[in-house]
Every structure is written in C-alpha cells, then in structure tokens.
N, C-alpha and C. Protein backbone atom coordinates (compact mmCIF):
# COMPACT_ATOMS: atom_id res chain seq x y z
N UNK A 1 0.83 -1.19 0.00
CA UNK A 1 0.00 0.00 0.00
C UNK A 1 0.87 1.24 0.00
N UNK A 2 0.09 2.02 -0.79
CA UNK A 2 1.30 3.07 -0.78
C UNK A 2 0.54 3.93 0.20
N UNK A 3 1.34 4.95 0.60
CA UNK A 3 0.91 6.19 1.88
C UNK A 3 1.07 7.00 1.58
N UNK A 4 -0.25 7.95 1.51
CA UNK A 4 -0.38 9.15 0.66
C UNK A 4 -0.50 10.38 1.78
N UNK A 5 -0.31 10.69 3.35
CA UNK A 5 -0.51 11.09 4.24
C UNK A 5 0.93 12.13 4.31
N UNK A 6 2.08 11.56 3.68
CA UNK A 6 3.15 12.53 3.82
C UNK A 6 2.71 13.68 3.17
N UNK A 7 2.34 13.25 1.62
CA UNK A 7 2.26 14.03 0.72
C UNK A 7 1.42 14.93 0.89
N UNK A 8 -0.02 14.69 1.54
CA UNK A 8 -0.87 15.90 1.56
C UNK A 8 -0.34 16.96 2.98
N UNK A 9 0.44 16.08 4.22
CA UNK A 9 0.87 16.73 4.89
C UNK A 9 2.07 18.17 4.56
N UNK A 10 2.65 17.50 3.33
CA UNK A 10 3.87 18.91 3.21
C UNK A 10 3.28 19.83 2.60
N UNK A 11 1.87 19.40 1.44
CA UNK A 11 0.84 20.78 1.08
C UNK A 11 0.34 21.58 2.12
N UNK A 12 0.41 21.17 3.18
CA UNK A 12 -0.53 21.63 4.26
C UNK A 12 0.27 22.50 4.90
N UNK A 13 1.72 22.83 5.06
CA UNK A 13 2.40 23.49 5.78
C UNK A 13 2.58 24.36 4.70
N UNK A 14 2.60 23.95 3.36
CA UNK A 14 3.51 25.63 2.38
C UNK A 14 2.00 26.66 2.57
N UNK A 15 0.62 25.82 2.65
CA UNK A 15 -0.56 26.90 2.69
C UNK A 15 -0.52 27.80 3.73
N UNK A 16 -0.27 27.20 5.17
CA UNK A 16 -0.56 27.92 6.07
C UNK A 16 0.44 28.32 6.45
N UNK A 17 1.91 28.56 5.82
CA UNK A 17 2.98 29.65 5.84
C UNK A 17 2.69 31.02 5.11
N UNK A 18 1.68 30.47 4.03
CA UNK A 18 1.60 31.79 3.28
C UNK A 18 0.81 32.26 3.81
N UNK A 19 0.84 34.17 3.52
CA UNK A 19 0.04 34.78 4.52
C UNK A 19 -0.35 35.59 2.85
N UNK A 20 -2.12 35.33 2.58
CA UNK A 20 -2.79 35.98 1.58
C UNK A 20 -3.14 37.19 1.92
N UNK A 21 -3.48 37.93 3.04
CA UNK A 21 -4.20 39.26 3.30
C UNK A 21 -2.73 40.04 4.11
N UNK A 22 -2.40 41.27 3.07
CA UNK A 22 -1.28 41.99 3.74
C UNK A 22 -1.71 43.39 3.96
N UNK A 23 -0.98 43.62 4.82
CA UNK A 23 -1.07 45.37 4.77
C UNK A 23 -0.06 46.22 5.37
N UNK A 24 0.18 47.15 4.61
CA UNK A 24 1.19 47.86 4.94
C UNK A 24 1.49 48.95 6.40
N UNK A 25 0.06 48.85 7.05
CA UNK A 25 -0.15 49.91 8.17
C UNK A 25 0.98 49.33 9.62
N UNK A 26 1.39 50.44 9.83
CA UNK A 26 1.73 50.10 11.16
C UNK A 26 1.33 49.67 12.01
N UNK A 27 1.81 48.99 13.46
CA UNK A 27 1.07 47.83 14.41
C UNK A 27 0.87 48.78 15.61
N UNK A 28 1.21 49.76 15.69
CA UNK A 28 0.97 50.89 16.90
C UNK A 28 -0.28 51.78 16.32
N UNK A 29 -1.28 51.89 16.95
CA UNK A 29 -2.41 52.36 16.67
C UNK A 29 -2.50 53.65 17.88
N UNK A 30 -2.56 54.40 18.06
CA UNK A 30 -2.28 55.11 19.40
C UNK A 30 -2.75 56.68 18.69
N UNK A 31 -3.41 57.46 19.58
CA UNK A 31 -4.12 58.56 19.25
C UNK A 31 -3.00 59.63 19.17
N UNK A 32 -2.72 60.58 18.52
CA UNK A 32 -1.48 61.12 18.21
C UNK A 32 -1.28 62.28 19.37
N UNK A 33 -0.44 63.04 20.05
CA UNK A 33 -0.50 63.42 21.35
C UNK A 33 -1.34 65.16 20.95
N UNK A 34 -1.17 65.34 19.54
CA UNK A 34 -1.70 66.78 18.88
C UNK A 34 -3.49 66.77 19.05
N UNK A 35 -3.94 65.40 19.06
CA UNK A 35 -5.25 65.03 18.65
C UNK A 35 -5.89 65.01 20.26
N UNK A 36 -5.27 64.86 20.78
CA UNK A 36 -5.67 64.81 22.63
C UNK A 36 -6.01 66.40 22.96
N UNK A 37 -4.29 66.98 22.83
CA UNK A 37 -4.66 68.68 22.90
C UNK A 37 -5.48 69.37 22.43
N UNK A 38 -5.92 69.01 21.06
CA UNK A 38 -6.86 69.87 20.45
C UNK A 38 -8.62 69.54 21.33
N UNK A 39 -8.70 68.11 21.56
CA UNK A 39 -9.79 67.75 22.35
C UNK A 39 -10.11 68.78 23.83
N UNK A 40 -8.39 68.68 24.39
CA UNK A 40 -8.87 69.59 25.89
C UNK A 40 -8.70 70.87 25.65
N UNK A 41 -8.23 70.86 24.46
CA UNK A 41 -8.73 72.70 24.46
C UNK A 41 -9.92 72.91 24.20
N UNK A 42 -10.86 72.53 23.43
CA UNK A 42 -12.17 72.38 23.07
C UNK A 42 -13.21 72.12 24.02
N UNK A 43 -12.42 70.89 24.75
CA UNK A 43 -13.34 71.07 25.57
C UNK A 43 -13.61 72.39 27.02
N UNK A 44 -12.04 72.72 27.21
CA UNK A 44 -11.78 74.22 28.19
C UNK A 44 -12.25 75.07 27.32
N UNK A 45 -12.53 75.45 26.17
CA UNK A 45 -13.22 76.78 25.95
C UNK A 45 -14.48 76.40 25.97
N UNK A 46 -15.11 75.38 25.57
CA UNK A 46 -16.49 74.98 26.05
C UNK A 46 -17.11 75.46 27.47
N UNK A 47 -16.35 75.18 28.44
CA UNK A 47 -16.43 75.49 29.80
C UNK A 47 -16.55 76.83 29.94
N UNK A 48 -15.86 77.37 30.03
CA UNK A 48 -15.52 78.88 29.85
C UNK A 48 -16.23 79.92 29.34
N UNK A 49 -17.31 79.14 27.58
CA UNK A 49 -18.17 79.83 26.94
C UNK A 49 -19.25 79.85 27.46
N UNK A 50 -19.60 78.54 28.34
CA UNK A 50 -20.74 78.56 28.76
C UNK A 50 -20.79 79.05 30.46
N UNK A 51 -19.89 79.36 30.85
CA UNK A 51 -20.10 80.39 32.39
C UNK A 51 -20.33 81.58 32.14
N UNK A 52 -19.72 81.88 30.58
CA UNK A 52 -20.06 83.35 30.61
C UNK A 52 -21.50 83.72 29.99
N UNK A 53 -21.51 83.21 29.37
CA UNK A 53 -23.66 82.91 28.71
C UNK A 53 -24.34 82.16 28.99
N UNK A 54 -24.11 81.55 29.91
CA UNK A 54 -25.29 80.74 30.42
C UNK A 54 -25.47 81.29 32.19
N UNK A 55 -25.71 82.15 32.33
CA UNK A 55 -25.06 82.50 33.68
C UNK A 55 -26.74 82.29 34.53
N UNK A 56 -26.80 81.96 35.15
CA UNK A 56 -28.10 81.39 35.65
C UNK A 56 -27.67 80.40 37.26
N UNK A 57 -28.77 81.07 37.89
CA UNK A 57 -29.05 80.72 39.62
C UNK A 57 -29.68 79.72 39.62
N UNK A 58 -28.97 78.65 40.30
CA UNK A 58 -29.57 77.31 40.93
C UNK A 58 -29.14 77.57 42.40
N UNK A 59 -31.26 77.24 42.46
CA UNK A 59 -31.44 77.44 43.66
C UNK A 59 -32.38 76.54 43.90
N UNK A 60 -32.22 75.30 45.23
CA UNK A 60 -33.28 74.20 45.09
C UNK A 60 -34.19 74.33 46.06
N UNK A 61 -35.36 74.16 45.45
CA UNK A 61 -36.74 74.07 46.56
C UNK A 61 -36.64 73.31 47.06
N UNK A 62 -37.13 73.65 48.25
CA UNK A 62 -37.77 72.80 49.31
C UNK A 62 -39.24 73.03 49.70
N UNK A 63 -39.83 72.07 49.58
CA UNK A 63 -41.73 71.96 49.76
C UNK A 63 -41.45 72.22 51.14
N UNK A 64 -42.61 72.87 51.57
CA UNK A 64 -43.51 73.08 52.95
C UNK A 64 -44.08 72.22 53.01
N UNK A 65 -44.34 71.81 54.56
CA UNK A 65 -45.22 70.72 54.83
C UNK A 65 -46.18 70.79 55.23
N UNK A 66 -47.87 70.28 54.99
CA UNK A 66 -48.84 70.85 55.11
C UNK A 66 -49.42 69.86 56.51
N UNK A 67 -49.79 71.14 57.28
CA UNK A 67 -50.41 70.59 58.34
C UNK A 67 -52.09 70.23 58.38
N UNK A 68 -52.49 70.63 56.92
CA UNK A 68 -54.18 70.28 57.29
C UNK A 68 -54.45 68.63 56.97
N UNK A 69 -55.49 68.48 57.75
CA UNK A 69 -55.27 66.62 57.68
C UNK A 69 -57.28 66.42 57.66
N UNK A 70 -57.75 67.79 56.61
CA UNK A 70 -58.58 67.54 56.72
C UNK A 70 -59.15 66.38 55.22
N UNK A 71 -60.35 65.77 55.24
CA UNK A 71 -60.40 64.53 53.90
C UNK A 71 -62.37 64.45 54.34
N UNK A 72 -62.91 64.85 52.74
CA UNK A 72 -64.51 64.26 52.62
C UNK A 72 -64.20 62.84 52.15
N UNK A 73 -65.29 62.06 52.60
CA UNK A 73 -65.52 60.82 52.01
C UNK A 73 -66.66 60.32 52.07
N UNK A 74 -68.19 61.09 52.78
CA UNK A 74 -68.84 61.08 52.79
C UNK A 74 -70.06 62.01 51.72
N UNK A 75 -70.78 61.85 50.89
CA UNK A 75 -71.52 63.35 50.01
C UNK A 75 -72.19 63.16 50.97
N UNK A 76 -73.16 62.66 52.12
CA UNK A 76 -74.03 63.44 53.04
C UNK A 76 -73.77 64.36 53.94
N UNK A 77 -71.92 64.14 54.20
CA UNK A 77 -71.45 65.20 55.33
C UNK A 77 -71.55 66.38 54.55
N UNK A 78 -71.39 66.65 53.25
CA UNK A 78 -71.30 68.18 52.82
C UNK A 78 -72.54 68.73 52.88
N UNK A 79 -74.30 67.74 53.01
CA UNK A 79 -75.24 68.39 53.41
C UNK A 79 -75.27 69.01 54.12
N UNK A 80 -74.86 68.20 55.68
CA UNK A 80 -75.19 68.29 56.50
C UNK A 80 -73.89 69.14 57.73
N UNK A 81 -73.18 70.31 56.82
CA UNK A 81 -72.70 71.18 57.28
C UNK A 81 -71.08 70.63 58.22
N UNK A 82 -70.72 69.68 57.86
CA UNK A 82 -69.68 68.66 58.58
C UNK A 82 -68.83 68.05 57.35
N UNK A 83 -67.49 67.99 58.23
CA UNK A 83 -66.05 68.13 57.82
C UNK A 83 -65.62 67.03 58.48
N UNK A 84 -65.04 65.71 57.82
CA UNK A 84 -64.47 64.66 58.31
C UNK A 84 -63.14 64.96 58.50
N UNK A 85 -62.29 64.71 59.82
CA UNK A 85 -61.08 65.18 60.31
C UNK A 85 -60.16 64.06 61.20
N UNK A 86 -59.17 64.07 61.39
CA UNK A 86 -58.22 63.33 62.36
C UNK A 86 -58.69 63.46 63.85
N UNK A 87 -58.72 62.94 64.18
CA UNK A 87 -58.86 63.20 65.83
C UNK A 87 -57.75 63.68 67.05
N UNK A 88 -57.71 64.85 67.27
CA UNK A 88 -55.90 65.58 67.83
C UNK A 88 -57.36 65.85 69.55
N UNK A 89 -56.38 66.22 70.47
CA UNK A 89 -57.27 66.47 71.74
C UNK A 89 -57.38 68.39 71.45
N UNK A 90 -57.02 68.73 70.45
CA UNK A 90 -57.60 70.07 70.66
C UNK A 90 -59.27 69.89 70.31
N UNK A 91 -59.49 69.30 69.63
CA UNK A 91 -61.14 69.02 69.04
C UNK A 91 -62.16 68.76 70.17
N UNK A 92 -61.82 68.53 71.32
CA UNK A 92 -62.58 68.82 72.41
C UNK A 92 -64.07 68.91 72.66
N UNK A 93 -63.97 70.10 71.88
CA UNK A 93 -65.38 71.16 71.80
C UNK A 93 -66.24 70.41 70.48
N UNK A 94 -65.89 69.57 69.57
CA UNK A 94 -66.40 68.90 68.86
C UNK A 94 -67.35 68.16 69.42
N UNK A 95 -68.22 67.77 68.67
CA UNK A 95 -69.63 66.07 68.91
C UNK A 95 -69.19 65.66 67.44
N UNK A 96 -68.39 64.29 68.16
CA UNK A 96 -67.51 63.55 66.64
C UNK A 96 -68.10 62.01 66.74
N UNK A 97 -68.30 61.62 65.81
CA UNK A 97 -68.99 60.25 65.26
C UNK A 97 -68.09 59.70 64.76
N UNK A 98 -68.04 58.41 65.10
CA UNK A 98 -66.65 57.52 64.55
C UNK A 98 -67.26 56.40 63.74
N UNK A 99 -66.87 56.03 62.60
CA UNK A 99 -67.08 54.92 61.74
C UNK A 99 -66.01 54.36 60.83
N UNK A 100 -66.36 53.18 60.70
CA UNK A 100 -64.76 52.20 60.22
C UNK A 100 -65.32 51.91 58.82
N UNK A 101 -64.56 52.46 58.32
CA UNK A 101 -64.93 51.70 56.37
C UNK A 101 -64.39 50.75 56.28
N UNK A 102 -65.08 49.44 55.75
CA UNK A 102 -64.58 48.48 55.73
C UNK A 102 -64.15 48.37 53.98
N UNK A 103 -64.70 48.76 52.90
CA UNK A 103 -64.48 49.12 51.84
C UNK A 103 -65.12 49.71 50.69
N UNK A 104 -64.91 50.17 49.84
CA UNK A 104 -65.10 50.59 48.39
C UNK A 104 -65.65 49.69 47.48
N UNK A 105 -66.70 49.18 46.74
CA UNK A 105 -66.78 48.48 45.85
C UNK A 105 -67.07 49.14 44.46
N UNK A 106 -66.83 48.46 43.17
CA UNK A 106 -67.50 49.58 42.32
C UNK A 106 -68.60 48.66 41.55
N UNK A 107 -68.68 47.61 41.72
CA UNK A 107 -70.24 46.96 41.79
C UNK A 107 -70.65 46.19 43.40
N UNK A 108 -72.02 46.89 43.48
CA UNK A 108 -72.65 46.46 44.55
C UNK A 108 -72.91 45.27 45.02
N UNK A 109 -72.89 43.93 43.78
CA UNK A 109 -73.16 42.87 44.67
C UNK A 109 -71.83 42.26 45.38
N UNK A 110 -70.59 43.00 45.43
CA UNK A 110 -69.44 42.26 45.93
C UNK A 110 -69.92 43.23 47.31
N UNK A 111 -70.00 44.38 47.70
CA UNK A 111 -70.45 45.17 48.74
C UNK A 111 -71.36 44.54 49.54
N UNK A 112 -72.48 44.06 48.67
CA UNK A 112 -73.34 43.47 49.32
C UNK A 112 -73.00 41.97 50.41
N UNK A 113 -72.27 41.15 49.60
CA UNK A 113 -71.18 40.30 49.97
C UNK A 113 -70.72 40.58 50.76
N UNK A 114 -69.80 41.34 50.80
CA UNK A 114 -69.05 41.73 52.34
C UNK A 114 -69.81 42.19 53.55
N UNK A 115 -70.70 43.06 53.42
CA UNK A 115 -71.96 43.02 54.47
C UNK A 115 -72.68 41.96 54.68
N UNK A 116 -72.64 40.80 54.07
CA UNK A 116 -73.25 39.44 54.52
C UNK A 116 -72.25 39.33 55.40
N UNK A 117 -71.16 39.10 54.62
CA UNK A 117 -70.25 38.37 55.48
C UNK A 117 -69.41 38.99 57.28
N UNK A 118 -69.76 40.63 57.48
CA UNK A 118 -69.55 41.18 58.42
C UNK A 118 -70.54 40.89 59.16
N UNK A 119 -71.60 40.46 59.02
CA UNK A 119 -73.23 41.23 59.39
C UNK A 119 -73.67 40.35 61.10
N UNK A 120 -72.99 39.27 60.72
CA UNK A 120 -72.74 38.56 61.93
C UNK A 120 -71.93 38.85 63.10
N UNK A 121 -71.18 39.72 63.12
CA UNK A 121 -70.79 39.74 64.27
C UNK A 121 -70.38 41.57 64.17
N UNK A 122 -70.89 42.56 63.56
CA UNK A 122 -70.95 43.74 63.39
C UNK A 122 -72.14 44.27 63.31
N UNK A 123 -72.77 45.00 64.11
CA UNK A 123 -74.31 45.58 63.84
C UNK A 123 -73.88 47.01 63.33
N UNK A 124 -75.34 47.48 62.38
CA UNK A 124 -75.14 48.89 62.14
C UNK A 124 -74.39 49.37 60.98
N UNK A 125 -74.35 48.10 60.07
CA UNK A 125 -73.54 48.50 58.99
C UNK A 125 -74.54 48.80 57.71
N UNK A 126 -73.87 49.57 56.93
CA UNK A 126 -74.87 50.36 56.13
C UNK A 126 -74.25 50.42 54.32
N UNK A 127 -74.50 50.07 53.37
CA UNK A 127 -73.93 50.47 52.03
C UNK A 127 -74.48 52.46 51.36
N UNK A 128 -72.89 52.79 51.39
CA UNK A 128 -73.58 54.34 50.97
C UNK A 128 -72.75 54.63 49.54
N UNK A 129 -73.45 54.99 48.73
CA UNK A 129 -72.84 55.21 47.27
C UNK A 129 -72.30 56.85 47.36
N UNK A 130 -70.72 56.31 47.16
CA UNK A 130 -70.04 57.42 47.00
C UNK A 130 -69.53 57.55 45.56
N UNK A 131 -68.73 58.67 45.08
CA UNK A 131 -68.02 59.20 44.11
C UNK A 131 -66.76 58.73 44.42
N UNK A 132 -65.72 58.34 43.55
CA UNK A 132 -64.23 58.20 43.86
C UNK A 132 -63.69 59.42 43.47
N UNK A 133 -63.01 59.54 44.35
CA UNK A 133 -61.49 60.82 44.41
C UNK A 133 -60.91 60.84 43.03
N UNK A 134 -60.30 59.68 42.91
CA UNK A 134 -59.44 59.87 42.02
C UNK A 134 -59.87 59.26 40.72
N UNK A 135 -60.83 58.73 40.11
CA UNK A 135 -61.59 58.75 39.28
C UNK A 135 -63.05 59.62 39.47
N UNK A 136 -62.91 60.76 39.06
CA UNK A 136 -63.68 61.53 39.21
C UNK A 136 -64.77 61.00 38.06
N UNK A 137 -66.11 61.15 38.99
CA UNK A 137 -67.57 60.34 38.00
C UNK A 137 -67.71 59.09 37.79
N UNK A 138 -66.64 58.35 38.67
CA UNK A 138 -67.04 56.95 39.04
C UNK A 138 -67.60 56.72 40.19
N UNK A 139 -68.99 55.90 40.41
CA UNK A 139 -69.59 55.51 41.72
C UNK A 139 -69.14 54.19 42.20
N UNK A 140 -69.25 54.45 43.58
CA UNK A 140 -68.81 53.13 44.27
C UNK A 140 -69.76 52.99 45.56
N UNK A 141 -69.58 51.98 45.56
CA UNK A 141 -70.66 51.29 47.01
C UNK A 141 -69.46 51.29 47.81
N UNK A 142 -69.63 52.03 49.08
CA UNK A 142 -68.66 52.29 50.45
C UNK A 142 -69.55 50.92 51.72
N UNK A 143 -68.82 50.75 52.16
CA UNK A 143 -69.47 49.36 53.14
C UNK A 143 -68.73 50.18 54.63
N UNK A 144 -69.93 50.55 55.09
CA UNK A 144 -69.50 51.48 56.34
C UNK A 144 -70.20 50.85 57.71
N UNK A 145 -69.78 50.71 58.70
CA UNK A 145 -69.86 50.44 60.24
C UNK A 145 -70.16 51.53 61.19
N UNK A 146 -71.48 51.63 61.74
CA UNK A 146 -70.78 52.93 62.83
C UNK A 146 -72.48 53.71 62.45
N UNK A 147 -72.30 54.33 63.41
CA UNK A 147 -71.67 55.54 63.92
C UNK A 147 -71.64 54.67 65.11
N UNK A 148 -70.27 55.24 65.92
CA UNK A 148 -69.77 54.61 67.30
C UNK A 148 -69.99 56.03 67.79
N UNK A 149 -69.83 55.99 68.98
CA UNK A 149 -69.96 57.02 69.92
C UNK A 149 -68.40 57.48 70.41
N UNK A 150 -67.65 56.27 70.77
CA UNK A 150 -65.93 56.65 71.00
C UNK A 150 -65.28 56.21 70.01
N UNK A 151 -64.17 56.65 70.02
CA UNK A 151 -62.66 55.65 69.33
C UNK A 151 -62.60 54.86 69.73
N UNK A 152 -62.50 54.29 70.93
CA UNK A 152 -62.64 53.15 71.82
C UNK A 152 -63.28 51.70 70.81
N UNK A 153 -64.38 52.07 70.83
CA UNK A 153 -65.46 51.07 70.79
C UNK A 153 -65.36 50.93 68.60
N UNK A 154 -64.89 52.10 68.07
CA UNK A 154 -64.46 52.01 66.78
C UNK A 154 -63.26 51.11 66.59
N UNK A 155 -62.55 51.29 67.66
CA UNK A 155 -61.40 50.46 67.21
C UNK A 155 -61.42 49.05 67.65
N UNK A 156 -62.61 48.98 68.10
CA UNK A 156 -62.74 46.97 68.84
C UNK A 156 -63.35 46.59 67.42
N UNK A 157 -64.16 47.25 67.00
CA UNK A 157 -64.87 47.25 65.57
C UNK A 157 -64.15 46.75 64.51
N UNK A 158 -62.75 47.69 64.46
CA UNK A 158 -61.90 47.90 63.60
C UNK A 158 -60.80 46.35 63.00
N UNK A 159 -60.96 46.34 64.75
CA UNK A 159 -59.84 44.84 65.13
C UNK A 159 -60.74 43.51 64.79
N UNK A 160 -61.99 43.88 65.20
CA UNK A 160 -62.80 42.37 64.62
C UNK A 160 -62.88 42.23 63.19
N UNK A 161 -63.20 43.04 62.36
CA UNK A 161 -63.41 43.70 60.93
C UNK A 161 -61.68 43.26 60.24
N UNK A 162 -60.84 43.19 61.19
CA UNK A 162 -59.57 42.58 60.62
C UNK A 162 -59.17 41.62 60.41
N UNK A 163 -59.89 40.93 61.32
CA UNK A 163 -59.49 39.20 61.83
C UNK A 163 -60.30 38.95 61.16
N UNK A 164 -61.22 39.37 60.36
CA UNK A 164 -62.07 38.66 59.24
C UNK A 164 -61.57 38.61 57.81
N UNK A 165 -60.59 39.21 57.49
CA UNK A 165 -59.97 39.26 56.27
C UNK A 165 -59.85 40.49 55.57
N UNK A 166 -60.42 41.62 56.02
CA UNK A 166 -60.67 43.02 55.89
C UNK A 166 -59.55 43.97 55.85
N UNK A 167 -59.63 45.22 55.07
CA UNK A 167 -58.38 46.23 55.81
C UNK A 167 -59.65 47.35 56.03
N UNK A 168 -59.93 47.30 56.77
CA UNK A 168 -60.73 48.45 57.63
C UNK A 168 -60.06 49.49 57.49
N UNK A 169 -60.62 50.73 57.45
CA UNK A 169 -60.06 52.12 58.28
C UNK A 169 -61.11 52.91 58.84
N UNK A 170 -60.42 53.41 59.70
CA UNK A 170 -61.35 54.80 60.67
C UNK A 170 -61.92 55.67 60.41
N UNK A 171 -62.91 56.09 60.56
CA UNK A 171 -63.35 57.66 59.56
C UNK A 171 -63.87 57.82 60.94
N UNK A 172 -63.83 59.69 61.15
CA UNK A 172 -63.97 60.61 62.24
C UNK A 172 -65.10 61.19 61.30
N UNK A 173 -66.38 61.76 62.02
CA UNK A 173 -67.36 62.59 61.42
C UNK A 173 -67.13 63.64 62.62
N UNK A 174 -66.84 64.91 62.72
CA UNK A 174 -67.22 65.83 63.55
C UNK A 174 -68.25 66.87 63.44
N UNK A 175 -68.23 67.80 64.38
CA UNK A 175 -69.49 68.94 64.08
C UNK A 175 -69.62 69.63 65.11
N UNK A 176 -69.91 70.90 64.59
CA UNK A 176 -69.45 72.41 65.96
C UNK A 176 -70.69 71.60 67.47
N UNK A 177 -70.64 72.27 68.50
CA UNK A 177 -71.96 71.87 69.22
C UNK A 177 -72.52 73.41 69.03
C-alpha cells in the first residue's frame, strides 16, 4: 500500500505559511499626542463659553409641609354642614362620630357580599354610594360600620373587621356643638 498522508501533509504546511491578506499599516495604533490637545482645548473653551452665557441661579426648593389633615368621604357630610377630620385632643369642643370603612366596591353585589359576610358579628352597617377621588364620575358602594360614639369602641370594631380578612379604616365625622 502506498501512503499518501506525507504528501498531503507537506501541502498543508507551504498553505498555512503563506500569509494571503497583507497590509502595509503600522502595528501601533495610538491617538497622536496633537489630537488629545486639540480635544482639551475644546473642551476648556467649552467650559468657559458657557459660564459666561449661560449664567443662571440654581437654587433648590424645598416643599412646605402641610399641616391640614382635613379629607370628605362622605356626600351626606357636605349636606349636612360637617367636615371629616383626624382626631388631635384640641377638638374637644367637637360632637364627633366615629365609623370604620370596611371598603369601596365599584359593583354592589361584591359590597353586598361583604356586608353578609360582616353582618354577623358587626351591627349597624350600612352600604352608601359614594363618588371616587381619584376617578372623578365613578360611583362606588362604600361598606360602612358605625356611627360609634368613641374611638374606643371604633377600634374593637376595627380589630374584629380585621381578623375577618378586611383592611378596615377609621373615619372621624365631627361637628361644631
């Protein structure tokens, strides 16, 4: 048998000695030291042009913080001459009605639902169709508890209304005497 393995082997070394793609460019590629200077001068008169024409006061706000903590969430309180508020001990002189919203619905039979499901161990609960805040001209069924007479007795309300699966919150009704 003859062996033909030398022969294609010594083709194989004259190919990959030769080098087909040449070029004459140099192997140092490096930004020329003229091409740097001209950059930071450009960029220092940049600086310079714009302090003198752009000359303008930065000065940063700071918001005020607002102490009113007043909030409607009722349309019968605006009949009826009353402003829903926080409860602070200057209010004193107030006759304030306490009630726990248990929630918002924007169809009534889930509202209705949840007043089944409170109705047992919460008396006095009532569905009142409100407006939403922040969709203005959307109605919603409010699922309200109360009127309580203290905070006290709102917040035993509040805590049972929790342990049921609820996020309750407090609503204060006040009014001059």
């Amino acid at each position: 048998m003859k062996d033909f393995a030398n022969i294609k082997k010594s083709k194989r070394k004259i190919i990959k000695k030769k080098s087909v793609f040449t070029s004459n460019r140099p192997l140092n590629r490096t930004i020329s030291s003229s091409t740097i200077l001209f950059l930071i001068f450009v960029s220092f008169s940049l600086v310079v042009t714009s302090m003198f024409y752009f000359k303008t006061d930065v000065i940063s706000f700071k918001p005020e913080s607002s102490t009113n903590s007043i909030s409607i969430d009722f349309p019968s309180s605006l009949l009826e001459n009353s402003v829903l508020i926080e409860f602070n001990e200057e209010n004193s002189l107030m006759n304030c009605n306490y009630f726990v919203q248990i929630g918002a619905y924007g169809n009534k039979k889930y509202a209705i639902e949840a007043m089944n499901i409170i109705n047992d161990d919460i008396e006095d609960i009532t569905i009142n169709e409100v407006y939403s805040s922040l969709l203005p001209g959307k109605l919603l069924n409010s699922v309200i508890s109360g009127p309580y007479s203290n905070r006290s007795s709102a917040n035993n309300a509040k805590e049972k209304i929790t342990k049921m699966g609820f996020d309750p919150r407090l609503r204060t009704v006040c009014k001059e005497n």
